[in-house]
Each structure stands twice: as C-alpha cells, then as structure tokens.
Protein backbone atom coordinates (compact mmCIF):
# COMPACT_ATOMS: atom_id res chain seq x y z
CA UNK A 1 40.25 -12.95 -55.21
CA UNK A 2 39.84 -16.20 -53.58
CA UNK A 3 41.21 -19.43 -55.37
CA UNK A 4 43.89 -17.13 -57.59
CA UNK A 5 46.80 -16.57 -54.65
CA UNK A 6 49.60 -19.27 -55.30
CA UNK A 7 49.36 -21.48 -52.07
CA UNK A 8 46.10 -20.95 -51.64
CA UNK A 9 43.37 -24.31 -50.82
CA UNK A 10 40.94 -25.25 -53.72
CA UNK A 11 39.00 -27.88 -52.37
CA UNK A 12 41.99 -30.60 -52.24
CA UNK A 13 44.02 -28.70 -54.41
CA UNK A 14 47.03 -26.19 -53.41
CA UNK A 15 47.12 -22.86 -56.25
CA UNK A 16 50.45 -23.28 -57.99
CA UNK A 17 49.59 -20.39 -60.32
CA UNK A 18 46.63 -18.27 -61.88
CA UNK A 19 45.99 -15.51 -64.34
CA UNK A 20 42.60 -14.32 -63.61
CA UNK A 21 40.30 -15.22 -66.88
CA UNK A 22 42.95 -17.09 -68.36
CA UNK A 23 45.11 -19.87 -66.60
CA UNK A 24 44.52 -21.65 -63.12
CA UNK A 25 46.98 -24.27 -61.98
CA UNK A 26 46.74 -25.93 -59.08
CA UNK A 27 48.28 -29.82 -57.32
CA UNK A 28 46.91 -32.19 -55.17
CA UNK A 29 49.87 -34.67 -53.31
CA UNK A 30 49.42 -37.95 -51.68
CA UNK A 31 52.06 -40.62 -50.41
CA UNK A 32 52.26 -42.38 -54.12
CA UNK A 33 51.72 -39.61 -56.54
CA UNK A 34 51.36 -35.68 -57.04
CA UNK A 35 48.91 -34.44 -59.75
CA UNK A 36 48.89 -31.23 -61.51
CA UNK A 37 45.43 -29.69 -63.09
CA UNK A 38 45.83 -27.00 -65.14
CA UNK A 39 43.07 -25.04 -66.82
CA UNK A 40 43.70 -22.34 -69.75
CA UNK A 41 41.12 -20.26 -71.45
CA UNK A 42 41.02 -18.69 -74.64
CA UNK A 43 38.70 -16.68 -76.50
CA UNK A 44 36.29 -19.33 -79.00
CA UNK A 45 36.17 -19.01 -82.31
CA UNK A 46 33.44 -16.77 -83.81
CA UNK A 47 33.86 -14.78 -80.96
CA UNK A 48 30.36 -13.75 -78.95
CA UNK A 49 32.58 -13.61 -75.69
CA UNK A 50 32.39 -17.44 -75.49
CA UNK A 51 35.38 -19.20 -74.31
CA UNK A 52 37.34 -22.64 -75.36
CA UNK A 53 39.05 -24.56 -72.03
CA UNK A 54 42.06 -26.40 -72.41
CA UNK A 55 42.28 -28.97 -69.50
CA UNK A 56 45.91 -30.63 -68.88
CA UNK A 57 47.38 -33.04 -66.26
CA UNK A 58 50.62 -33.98 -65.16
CA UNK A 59 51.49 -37.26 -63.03
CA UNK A 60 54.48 -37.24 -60.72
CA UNK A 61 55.08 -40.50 -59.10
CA UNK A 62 56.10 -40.48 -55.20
CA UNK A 63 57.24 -44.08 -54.94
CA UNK A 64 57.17 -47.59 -56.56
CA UNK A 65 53.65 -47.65 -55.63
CA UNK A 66 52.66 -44.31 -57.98
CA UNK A 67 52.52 -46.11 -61.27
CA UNK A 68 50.43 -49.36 -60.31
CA UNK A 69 47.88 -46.88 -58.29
CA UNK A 70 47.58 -44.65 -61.17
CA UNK A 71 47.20 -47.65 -63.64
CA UNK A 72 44.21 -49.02 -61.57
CA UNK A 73 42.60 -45.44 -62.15
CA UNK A 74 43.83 -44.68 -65.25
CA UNK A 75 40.31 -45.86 -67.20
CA UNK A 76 38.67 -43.67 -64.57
CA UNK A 77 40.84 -40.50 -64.75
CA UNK A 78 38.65 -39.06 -67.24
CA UNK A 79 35.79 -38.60 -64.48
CA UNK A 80 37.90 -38.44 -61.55
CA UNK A 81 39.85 -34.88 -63.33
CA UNK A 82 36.58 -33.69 -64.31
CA UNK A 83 35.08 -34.33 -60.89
CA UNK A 84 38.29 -32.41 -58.71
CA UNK A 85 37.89 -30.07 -61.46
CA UNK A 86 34.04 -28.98 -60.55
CA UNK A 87 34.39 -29.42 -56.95
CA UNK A 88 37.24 -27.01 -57.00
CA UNK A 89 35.40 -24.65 -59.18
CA UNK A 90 32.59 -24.43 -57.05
CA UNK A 91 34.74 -23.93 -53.97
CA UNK A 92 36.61 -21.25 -55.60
C-alpha cells in the first residue's frame, strides 16, 4: 500500500515507519531543522469501531539557525502540523 513503505514520499514527508491502522511516522528535513510527525491510533472508548488519534512531533535542529526559525513558528505550529498532516493524508 502506498504511503506505508519506509522511504516512501508523503507529500513533503519521507515514511520512517507504519503499521497499517495503527502508527504512521514520517520526517520532513530542511537546512535548519528536521521534523518528525507521528500519528498512532487506538480503538475509542465505547467502542462502535471509532478511533482516538494521538498526534506527536519531534524537532531536531540542523544549525544555529533551527531554534530562532522554529521560535518564529512556534505560535503557528499548531496549524502548520495539522496542515502537513491533511495534505499528506490526502496524498497517501
């Protein structure tokens, strides 16, 4: 399947990992920092094959630059996460 193969594209993202129906992680790099998105499902409570999604990113700064870039975006990175996050989906 398509968006599950480690090194595999996902819109600007690179698959690191994925567990069909349950975890997809995936990086994006640039010259001042690398970000990882990852995505983990789990069944919700009360069941009715509804799911809860557990969104988590990492921040790896490249350079002296990383941390004063991500600190301009940081009030932002709410709606920039969520935005890579739905333009991967649909790509996938």
């Amino acid at each position: 399947m398509t968006g599950l193969a480690p090194g595999s594209p996902a819109s600007f993202f690179t698959v690191r990992h994925a567990e069909e129906e349950h975890v997809w992680v995936v990086a994006a790099t640039d010259k001042h920092l690398e970000a990882t998105l990852a995505v983990v499902a789990e069944p919700a409570p009360g069941g009715g094959g509804r799911r809860r999604f557990h969104v988590v990113t990492l921040v790896h700064y490249r350079n002296w630059a990383g941390p004063v870039y991500f600190n301009v975006i940081r009030p932002f990175h709410h709606l920039v996460v969520g935005g890579m996050a739905r333009t991967a989906a649909k790509a996938r």
